[in-house]
Protein backbone atom coordinates (compact mmCIF):
# COMPACT_ATOMS: atom_id res chain seq x y z
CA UNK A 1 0.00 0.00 0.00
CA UNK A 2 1.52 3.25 -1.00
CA UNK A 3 2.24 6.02 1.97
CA UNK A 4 -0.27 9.02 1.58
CA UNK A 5 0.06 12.36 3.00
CA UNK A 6 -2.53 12.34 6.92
CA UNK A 7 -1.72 8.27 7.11
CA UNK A 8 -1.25 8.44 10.82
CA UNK A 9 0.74 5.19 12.71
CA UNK A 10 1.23 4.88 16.78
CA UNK A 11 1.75 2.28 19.59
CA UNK A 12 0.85 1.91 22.80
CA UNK A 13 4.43 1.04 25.35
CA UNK A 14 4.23 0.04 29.07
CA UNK A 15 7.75 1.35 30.71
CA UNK A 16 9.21 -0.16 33.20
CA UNK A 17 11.52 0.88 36.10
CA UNK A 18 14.17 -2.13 35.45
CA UNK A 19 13.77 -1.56 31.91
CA UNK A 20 14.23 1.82 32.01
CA UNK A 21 17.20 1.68 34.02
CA UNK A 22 18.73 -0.89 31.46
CA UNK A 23 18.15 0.89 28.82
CA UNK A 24 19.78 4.31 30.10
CA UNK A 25 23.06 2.12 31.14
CA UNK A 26 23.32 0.51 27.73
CA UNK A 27 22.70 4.13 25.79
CA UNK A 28 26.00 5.44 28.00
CA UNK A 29 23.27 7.10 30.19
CA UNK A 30 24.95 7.05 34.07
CA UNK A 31 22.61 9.94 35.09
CA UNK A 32 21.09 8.60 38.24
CA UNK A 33 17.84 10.01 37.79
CA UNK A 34 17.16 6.80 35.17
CA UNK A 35 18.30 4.69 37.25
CA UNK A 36 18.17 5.41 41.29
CA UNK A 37 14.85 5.60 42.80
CA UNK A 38 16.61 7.32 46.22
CA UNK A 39 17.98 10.06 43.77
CA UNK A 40 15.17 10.64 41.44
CA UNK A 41 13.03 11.06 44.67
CA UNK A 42 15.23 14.23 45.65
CA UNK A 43 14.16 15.77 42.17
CA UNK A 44 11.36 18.01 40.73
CA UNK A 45 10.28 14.80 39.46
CA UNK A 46 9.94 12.59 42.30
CA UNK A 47 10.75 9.34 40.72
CA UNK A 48 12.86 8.31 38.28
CA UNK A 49 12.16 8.95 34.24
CA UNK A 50 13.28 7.47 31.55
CA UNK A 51 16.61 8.85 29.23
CA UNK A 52 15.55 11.19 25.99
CA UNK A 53 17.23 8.01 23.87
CA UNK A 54 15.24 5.73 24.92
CA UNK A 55 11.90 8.10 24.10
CA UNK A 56 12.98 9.36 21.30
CA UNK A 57 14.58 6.05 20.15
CA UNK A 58 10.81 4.53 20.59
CA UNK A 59 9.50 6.62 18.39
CA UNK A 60 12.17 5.86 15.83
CA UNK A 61 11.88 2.53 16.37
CA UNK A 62 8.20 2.91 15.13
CA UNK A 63 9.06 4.55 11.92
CA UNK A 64 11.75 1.83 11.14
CA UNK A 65 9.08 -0.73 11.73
CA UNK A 66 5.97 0.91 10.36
CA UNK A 67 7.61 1.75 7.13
CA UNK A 68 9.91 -1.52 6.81
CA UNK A 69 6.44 -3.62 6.61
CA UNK A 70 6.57 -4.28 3.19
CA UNK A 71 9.92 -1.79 1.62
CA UNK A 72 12.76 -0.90 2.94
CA UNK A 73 13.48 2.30 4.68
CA UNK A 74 15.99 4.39 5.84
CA UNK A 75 15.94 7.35 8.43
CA UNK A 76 17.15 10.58 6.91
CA UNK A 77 17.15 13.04 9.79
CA UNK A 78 15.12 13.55 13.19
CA UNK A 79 14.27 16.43 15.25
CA UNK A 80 12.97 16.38 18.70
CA UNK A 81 11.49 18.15 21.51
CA UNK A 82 11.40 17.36 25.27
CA UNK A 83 8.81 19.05 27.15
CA UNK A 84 7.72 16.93 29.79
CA UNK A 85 9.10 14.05 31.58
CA UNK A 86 8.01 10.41 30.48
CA UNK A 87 8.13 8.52 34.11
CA UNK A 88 9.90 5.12 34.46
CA UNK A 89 6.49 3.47 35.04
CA UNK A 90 3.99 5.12 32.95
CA UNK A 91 2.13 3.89 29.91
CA UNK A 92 2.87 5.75 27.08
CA UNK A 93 1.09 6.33 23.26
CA UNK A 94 3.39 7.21 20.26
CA UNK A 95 1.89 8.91 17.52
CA UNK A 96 3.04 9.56 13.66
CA UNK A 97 1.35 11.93 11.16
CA UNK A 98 2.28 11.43 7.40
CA UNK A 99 2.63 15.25 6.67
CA UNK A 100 4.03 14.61 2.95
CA UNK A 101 5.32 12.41 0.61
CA UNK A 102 7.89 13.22 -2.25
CA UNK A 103 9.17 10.82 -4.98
CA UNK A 104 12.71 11.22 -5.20
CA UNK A 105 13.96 9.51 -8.32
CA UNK A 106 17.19 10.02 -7.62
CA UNK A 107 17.22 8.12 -4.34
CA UNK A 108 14.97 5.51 -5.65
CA UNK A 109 12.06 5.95 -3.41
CA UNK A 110 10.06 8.38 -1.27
CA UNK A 111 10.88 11.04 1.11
CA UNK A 112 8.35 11.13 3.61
CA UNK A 113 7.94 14.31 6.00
CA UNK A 114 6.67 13.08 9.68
CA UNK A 115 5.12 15.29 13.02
CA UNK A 116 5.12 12.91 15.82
CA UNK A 117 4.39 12.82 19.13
CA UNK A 118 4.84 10.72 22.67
CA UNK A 119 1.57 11.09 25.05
CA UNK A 120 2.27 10.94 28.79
CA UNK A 121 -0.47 8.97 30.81
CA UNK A 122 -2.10 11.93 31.31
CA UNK A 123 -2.11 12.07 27.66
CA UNK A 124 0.07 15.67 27.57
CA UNK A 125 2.52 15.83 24.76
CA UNK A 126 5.75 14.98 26.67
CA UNK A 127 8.49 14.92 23.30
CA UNK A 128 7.05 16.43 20.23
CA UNK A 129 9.10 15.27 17.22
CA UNK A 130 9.36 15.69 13.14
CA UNK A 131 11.01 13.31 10.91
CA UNK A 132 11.86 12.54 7.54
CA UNK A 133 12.98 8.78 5.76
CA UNK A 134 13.21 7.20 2.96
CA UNK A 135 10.74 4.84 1.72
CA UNK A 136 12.61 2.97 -0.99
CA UNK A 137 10.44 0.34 -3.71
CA UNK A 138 8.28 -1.49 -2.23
CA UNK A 139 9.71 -5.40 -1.78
């Protein structure tokens, strides 16, 4: 099925403390706010939160499987905002918007502009992003 401009994609994700913690360890992340309960508890945020790879690598993550369904893909370039904390224990809902779609001869495939988003529980935008990749022919 060809990509059309207001397709929209998303996901439901369950975090998880340990997870979280993991995650933040393995990304080079030794802040302790990912990772120590004790510490995040002395923050503005209470308890711990998870590392802006880890959200924003979710919702690349969704693109790369969305798109690689049934073509290949390939991430050309990402932009993100943080403007709330995700917690270490919340569910979160990532969102996609196909904003536009361009063929590209000369790559051999689509570029395809994205707005995305990452809901909080409280379903508050907590990392706004935009996106563009490359949706080569289709396999």
């Amino acid at each position: 099925m060809p990509v059309r401009a207001h397709d929209r994609f998303g996901a439901e994700i369950t975090l998880r403390p340990d997870d979280v913690a993991e995650y933040a360890r393995r990304a080079g992340d030794g802040n302790p706010i990912h990772h120590d309960p004790a510490y995040a508890a002395g923050t503005r945020f209470g308890r711990p939160i998870a590392s802006g790879a880890q959200t924003t690598g979710l919702l690349m993550g969704l693109t790369a499987t969305h798109f690689s369904r049934d073509s290949a893909m390939l991430g050309l370039d990402f932009w993100f905002r943080f403007r709330r904390p995700v917690f270490a224990d919340e569910t979160v809902r990532l969102e996609w918007l196909v904003v536009a779609v361009r063929p590209t001869p000369r790559l051999g495939g689509d570029v395809v502009e994205l707005r995305g988003r990452l809901r909080n529980a409280a379903g508050e935008t907590a990392v706004g992003a935009k996106g563009r990749v490359l949706v080569l022919a289709r396999l």
